[in-house]
N, C-alpha and C. Protein backbone atom coordinates (compact mmCIF):
# COMPACT_ATOMS: atom_id res chain seq x y z
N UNK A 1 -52.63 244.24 195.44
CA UNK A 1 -52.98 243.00 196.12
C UNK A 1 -51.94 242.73 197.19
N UNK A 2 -52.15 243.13 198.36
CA UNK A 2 -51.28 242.22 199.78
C UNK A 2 -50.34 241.26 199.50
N UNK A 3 -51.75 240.27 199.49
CA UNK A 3 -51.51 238.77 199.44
C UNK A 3 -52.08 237.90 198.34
N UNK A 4 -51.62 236.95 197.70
CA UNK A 4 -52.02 235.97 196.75
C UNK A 4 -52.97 235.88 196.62
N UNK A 5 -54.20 235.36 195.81
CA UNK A 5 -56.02 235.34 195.95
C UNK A 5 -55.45 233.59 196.08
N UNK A 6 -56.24 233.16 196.41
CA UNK A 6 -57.22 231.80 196.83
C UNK A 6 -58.42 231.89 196.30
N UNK A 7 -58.56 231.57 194.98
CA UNK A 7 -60.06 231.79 194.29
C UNK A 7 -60.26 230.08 194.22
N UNK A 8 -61.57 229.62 195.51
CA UNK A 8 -62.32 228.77 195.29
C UNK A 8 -63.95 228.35 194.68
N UNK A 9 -63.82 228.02 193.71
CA UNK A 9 -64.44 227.76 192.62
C UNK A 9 -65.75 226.29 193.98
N UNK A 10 -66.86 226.83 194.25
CA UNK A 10 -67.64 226.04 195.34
C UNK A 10 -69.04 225.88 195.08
N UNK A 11 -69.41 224.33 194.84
CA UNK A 11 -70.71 224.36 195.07
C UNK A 11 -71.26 223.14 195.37
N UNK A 12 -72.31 222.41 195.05
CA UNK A 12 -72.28 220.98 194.94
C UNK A 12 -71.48 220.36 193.75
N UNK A 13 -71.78 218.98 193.96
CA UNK A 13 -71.27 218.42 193.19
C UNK A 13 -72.59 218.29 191.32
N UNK A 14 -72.01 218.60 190.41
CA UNK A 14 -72.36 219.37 189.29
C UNK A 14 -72.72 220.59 188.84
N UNK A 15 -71.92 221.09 189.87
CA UNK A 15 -72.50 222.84 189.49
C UNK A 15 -71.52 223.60 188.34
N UNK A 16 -70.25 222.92 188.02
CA UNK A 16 -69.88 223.07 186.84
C UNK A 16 -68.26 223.76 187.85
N UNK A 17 -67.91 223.34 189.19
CA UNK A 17 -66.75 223.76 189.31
C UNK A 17 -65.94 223.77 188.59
N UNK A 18 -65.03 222.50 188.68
CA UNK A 18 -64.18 222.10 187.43
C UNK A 18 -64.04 222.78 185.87
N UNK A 19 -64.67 222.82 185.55
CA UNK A 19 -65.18 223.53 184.29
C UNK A 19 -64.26 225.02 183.98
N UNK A 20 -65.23 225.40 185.09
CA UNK A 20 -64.91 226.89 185.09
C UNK A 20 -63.61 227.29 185.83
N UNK A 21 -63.61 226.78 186.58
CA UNK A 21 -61.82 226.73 187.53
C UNK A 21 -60.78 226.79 186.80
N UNK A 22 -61.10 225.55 186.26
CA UNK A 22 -59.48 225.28 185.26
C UNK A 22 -59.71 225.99 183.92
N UNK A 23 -60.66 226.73 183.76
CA UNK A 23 -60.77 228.10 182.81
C UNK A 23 -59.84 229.74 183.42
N UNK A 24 -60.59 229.66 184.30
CA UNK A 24 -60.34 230.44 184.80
C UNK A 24 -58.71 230.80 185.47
N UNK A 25 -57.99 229.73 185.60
CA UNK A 25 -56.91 229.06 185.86
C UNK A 25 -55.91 229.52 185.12
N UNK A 26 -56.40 229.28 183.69
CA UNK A 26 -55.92 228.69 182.37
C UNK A 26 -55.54 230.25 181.88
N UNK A 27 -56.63 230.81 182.64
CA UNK A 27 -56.49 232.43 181.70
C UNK A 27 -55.87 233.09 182.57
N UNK A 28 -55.99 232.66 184.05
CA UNK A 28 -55.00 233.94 184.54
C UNK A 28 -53.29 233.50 184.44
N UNK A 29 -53.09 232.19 184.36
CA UNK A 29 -52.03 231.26 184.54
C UNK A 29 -51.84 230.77 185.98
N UNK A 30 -52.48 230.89 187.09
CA UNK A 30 -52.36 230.53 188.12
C UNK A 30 -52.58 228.74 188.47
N UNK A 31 -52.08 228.35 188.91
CA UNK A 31 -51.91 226.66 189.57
C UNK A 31 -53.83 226.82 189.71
N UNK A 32 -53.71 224.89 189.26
CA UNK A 32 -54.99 224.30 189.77
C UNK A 32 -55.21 223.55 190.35
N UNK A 33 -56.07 223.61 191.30
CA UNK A 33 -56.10 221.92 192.04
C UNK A 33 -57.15 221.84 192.36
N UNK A 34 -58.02 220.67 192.46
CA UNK A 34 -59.25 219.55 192.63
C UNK A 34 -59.14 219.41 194.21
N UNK A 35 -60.00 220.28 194.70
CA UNK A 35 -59.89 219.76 196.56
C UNK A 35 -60.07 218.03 196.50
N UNK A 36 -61.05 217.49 195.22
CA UNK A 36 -61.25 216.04 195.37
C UNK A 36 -60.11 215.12 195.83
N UNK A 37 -58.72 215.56 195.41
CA UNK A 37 -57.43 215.55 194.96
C UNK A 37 -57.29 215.08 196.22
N UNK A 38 -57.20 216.24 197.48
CA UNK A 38 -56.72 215.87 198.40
C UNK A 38 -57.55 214.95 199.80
N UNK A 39 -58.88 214.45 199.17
CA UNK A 39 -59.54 213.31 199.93
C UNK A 39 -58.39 212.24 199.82
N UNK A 40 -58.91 211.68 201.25
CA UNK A 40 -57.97 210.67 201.67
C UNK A 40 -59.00 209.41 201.40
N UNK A 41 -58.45 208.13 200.80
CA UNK A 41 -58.87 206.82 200.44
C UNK A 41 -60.01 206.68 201.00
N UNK A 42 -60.43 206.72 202.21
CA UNK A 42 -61.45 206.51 203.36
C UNK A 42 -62.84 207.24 202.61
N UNK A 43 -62.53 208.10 202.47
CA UNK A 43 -63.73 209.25 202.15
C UNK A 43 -63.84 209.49 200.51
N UNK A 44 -63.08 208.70 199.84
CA UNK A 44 -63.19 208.52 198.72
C UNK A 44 -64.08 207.32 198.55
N UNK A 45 -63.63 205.95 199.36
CA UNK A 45 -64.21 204.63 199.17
C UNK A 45 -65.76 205.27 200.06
N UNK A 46 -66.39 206.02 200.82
CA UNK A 46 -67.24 206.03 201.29
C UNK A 46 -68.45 206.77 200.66
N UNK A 47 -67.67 207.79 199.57
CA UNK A 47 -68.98 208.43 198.77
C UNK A 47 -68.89 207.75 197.38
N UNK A 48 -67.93 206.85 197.11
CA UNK A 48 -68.09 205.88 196.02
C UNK A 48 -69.61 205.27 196.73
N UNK A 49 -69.41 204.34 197.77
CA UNK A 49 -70.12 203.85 198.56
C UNK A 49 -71.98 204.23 198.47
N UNK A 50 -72.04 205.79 197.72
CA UNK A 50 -73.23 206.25 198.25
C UNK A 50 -73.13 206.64 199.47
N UNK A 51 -72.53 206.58 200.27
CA UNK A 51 -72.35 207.23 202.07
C UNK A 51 -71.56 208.89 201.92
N UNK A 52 -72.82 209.75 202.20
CA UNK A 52 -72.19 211.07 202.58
C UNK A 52 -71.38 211.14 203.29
N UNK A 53 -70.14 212.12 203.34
CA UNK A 53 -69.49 212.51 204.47
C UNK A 53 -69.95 213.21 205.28
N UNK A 54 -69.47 212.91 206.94
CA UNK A 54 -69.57 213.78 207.89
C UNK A 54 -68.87 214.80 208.44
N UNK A 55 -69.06 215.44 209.16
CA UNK A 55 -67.72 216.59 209.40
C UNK A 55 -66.89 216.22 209.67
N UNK A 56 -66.62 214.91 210.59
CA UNK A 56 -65.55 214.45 210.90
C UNK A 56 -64.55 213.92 209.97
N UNK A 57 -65.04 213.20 208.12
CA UNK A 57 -64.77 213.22 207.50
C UNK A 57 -64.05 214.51 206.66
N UNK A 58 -64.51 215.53 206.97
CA UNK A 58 -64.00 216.90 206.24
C UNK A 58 -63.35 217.24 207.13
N UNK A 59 -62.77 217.71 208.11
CA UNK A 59 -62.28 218.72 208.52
C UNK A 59 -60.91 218.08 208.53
N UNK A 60 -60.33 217.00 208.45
CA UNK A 60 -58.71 217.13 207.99
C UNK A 60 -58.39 217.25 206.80
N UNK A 61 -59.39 216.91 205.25
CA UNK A 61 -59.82 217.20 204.34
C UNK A 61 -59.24 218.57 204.33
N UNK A 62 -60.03 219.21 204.81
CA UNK A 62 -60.23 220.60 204.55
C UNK A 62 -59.00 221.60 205.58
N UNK A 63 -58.50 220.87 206.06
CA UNK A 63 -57.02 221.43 206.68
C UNK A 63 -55.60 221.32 205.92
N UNK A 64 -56.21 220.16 205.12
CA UNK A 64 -54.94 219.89 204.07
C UNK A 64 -54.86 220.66 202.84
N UNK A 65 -56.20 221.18 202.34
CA UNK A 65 -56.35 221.97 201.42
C UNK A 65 -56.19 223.63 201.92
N UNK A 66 -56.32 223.81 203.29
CA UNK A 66 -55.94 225.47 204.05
C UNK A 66 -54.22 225.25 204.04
N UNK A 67 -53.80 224.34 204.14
CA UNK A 67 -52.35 224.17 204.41
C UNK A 67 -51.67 224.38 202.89
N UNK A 68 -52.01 223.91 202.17
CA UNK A 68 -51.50 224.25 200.52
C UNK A 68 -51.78 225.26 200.02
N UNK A 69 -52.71 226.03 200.28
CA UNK A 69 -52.96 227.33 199.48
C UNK A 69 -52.54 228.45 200.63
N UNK A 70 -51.58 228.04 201.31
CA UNK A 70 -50.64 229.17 202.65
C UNK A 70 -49.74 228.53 201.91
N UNK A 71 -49.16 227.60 201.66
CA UNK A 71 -48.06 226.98 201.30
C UNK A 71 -47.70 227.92 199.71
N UNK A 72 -48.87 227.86 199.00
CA UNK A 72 -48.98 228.43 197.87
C UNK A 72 -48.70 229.89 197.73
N UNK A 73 -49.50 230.48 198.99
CA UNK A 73 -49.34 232.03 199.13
C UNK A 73 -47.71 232.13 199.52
N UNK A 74 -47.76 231.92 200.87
CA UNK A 74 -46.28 231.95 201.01
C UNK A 74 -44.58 232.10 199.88
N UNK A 75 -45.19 231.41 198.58
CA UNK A 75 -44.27 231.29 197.51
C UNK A 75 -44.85 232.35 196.65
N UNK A 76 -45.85 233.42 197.09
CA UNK A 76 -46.27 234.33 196.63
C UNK A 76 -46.97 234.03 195.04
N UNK A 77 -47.64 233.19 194.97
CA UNK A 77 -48.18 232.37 193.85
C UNK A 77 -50.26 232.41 194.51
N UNK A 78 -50.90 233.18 193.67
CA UNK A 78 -52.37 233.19 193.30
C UNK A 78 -52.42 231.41 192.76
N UNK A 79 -53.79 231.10 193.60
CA UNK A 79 -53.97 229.86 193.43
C UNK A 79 -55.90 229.68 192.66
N UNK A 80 -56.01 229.03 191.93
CA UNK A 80 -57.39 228.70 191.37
C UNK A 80 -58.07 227.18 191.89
N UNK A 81 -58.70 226.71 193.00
CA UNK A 81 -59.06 225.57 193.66
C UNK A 81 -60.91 225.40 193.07
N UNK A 82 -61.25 224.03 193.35
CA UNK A 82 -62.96 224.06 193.68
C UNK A 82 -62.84 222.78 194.70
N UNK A 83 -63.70 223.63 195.46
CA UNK A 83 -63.94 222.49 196.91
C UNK A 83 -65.20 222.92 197.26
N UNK A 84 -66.56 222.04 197.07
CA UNK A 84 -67.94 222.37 197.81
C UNK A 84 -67.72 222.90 198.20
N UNK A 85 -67.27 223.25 199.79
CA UNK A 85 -67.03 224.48 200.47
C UNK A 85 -68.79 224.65 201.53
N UNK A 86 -69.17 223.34 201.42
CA UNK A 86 -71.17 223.48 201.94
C UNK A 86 -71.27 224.31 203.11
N UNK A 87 -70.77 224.48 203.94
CA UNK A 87 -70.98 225.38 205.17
C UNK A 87 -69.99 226.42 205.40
N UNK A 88 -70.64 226.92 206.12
CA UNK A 88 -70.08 228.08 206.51
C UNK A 88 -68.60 227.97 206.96
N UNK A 89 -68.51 227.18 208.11
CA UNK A 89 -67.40 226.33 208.85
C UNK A 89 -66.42 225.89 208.28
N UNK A 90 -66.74 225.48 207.15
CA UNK A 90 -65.71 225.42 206.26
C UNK A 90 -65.30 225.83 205.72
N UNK A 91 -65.76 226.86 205.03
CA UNK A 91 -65.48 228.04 204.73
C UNK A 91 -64.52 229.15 205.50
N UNK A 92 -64.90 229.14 206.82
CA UNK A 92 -64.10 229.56 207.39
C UNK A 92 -62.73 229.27 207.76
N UNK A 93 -62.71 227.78 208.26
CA UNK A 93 -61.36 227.12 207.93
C UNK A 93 -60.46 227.29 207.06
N UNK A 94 -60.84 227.42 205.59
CA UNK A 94 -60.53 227.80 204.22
C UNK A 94 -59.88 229.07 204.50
N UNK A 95 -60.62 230.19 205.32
CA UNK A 95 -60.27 231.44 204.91
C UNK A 95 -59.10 231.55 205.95
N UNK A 96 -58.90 230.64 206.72
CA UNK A 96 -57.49 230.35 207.66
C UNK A 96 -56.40 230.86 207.09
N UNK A 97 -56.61 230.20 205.55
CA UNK A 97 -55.45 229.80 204.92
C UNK A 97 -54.28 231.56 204.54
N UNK A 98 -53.32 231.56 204.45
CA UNK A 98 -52.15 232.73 204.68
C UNK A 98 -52.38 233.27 203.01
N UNK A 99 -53.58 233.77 202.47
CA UNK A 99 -53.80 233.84 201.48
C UNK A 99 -54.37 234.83 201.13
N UNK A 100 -55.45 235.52 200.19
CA UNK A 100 -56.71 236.57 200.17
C UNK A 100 -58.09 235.43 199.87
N UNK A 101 -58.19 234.68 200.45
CA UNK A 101 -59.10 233.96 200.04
C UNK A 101 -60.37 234.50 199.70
N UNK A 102 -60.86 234.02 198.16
CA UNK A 102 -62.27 234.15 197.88
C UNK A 102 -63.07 233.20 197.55
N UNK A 103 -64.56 233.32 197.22
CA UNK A 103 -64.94 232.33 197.18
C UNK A 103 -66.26 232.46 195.67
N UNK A 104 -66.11 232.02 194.96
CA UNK A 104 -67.07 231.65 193.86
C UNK A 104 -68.57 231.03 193.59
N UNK A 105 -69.58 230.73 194.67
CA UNK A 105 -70.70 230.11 194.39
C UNK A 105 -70.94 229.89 193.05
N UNK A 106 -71.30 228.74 192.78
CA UNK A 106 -71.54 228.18 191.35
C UNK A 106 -73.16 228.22 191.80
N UNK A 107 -73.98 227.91 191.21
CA UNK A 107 -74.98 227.81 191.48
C UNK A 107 -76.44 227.55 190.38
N UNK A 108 -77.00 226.10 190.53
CA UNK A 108 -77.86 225.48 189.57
C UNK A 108 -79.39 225.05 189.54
N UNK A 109 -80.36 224.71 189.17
CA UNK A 109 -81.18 224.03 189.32
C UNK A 109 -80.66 222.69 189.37
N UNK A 110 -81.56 221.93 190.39
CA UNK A 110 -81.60 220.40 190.79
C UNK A 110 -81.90 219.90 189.46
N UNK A 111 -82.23 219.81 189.08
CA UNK A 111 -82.67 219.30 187.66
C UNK A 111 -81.19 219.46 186.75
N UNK A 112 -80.79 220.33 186.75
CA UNK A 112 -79.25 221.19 185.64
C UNK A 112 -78.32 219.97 186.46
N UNK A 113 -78.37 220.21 187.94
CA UNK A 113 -76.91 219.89 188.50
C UNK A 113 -77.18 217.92 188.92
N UNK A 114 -78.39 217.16 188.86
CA UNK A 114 -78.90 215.84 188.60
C UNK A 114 -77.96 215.68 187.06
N UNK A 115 -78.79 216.20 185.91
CA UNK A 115 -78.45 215.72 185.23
C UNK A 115 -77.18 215.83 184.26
N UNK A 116 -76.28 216.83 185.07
CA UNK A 116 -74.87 216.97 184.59
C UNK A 116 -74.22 215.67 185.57
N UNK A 117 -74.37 215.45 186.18
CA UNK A 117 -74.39 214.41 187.30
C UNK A 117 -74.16 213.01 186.44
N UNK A 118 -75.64 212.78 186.21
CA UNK A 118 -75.74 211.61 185.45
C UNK A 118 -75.07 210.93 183.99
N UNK A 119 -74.41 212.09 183.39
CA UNK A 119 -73.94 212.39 182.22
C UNK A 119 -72.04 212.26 182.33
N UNK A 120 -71.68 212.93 183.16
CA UNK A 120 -70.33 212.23 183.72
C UNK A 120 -69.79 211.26 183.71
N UNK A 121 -68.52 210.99 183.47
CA UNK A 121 -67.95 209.70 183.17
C UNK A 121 -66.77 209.93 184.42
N UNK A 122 -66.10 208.69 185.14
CA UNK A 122 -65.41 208.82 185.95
C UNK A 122 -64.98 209.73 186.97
N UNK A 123 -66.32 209.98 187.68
CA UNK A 123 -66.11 210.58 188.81
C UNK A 123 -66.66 209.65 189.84
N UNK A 124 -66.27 209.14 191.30
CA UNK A 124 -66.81 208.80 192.15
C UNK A 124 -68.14 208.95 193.07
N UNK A 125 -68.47 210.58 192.70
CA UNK A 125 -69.55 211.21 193.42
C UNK A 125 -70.97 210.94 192.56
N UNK A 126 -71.83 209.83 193.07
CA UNK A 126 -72.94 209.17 192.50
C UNK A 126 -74.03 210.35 192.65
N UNK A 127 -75.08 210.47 191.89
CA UNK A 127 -76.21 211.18 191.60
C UNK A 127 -77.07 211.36 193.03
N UNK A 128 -76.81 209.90 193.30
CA UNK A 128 -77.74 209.83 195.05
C UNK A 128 -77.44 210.44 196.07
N UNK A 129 -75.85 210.95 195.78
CA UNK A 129 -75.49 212.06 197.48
C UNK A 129 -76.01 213.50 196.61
N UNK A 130 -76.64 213.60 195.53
CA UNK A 130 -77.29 215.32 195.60
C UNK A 130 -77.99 215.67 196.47
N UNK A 131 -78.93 214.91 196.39
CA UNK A 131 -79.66 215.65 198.11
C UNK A 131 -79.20 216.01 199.47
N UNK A 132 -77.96 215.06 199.80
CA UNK A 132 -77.59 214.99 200.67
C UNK A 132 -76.60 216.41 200.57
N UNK A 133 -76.43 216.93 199.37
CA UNK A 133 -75.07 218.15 199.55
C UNK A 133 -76.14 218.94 199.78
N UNK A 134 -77.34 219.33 199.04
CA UNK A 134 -78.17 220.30 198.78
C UNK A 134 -78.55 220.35 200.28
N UNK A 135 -78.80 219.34 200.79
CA UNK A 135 -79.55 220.11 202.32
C UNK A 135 -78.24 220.66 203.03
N UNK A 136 -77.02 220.55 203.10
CA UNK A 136 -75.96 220.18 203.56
C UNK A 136 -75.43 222.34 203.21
N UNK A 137 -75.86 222.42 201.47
CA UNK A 137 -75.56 223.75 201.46
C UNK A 137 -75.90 224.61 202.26
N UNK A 138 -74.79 225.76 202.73
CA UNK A 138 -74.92 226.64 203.03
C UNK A 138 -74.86 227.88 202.40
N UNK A 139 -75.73 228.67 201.44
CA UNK A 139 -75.39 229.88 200.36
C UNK A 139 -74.10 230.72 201.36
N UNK A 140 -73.58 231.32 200.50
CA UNK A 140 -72.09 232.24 200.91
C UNK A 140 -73.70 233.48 201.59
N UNK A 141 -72.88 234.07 202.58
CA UNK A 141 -73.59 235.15 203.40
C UNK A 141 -72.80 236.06 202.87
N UNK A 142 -73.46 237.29 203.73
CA UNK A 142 -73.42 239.22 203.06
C UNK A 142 -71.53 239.27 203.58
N UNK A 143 -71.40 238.64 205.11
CA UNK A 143 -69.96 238.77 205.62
C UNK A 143 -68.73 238.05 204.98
N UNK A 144 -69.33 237.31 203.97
CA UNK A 144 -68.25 236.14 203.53
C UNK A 144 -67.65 236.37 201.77
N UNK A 145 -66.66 236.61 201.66
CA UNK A 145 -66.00 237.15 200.82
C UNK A 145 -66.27 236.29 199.37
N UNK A 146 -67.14 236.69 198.89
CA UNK A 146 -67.44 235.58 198.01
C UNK A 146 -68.49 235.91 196.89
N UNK A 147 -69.01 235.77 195.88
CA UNK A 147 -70.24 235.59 194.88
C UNK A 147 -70.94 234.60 194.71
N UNK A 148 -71.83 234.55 194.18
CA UNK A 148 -72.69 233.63 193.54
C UNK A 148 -73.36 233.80 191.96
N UNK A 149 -73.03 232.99 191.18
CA UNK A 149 -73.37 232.89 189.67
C UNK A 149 -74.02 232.03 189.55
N UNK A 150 -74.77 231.88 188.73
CA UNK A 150 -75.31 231.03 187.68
C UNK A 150 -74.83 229.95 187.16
N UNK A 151 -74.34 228.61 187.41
CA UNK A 151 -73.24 228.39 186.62
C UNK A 151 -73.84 227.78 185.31
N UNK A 152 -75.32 228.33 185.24
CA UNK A 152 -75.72 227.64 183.67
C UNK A 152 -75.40 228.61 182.30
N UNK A 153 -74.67 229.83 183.01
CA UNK A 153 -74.14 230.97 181.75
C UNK A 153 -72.85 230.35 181.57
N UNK A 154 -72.16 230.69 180.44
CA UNK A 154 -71.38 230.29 179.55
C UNK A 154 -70.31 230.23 180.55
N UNK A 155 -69.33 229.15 180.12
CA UNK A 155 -68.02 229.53 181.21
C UNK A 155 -67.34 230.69 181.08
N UNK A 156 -67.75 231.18 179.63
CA UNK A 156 -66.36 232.57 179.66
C UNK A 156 -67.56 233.62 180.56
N UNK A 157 -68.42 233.85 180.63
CA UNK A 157 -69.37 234.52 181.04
C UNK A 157 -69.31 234.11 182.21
N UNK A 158 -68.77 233.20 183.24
CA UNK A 158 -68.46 233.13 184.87
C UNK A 158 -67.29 233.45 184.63
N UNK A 159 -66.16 233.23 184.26
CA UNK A 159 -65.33 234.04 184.22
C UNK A 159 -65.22 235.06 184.25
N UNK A 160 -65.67 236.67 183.06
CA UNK A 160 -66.28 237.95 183.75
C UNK A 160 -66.53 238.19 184.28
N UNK A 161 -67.37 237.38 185.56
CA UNK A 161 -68.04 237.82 186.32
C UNK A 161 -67.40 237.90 187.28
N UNK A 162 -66.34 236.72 187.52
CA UNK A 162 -65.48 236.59 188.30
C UNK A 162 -64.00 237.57 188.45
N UNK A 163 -64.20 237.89 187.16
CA UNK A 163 -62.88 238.66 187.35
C UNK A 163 -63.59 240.40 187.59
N UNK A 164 -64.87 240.25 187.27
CA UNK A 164 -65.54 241.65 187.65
C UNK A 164 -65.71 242.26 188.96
N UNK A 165 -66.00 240.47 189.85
CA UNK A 165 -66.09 241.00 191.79
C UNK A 165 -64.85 240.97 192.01
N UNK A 166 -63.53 240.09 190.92
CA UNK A 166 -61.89 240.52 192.05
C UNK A 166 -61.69 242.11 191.69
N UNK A 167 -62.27 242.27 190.61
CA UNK A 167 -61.66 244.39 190.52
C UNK A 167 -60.38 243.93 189.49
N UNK A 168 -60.17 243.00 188.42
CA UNK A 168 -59.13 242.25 188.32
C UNK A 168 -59.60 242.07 186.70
């Protein structure tokens, strides 16, 4: 390995990031962090709100989270993150970062990822911005360093899978 992995754990909101991240985390021993983490007050109070974010909302978002996982690499430390990650663009930003960045698609039925949704206790992100991520997704493409799972198989079973596309 070069450089450090950047394994981002990405999908909408209930696709079981979290879950599997800080599993996955847990087993390799690598640092975790909640891109939610690094929303700033504004864009926190606005999808409390029911109000999707706009790009303009993400992209310092998402510069602060490319800046920590270079920060991370740099100290030569593999990092385990989940950040939607919905477009491409952002994605790319992400892969800015001074890292090996990869990327994890979680991936659910509307129905699976509604009603893990609804079932949640203390999270800010209301049931009503699902649609709004779902049109918003962009699936990871053939060029973009990344998978896509199921995330309705077992977590240790995304885990395998995950450690099956790092070669790891």
């Amino acid at each position: 390995m070069s450089q450090p992995y950047a394994l981002v754990f990405m999908g909408v909101s209930g696709s079981g990031k979290s879950t599997a991240a800080e599993a996955f985390a847990e087993k390799m021993g690598w640092p975790f962090a909640e891109a939610d983490e690094f929303h700033p007050k504004a864009n926190v109070d606005k999808m409390s709100r029911g109000i999707p974010l706009n790009d303009e909302d993400r992209w310092p978002w998402l510069r602060d989270i490319r800046d920590w996982v270079s920060q991370q690499s740099q100290a030569g430390t593999s990092v385990v993150l989940t950040c939607s990650a919905l477009k491409k663009s952002y994605r790319i930003l992400l892969e800015e970062a001074e890292a090996d960045v990869r990327f994890v698609l979680l991936h659910a039925d509307r129905e699976v990822l509604e009603a893990r949704m609804q079932t949640r206790e203390n999270h800010y992100m209301p049931a009503s911005l699902l649609d709004s991520q779902l049109a918003t997704l962009e699936p990871l493409e053939d060029d973009e360093p990344g998978v896509i799972i199921d995330s309705q198989h077992p977590t240790e079973q995304i885990i395998v899978k995950t450690l099956k596309y790092l070669g790891i």
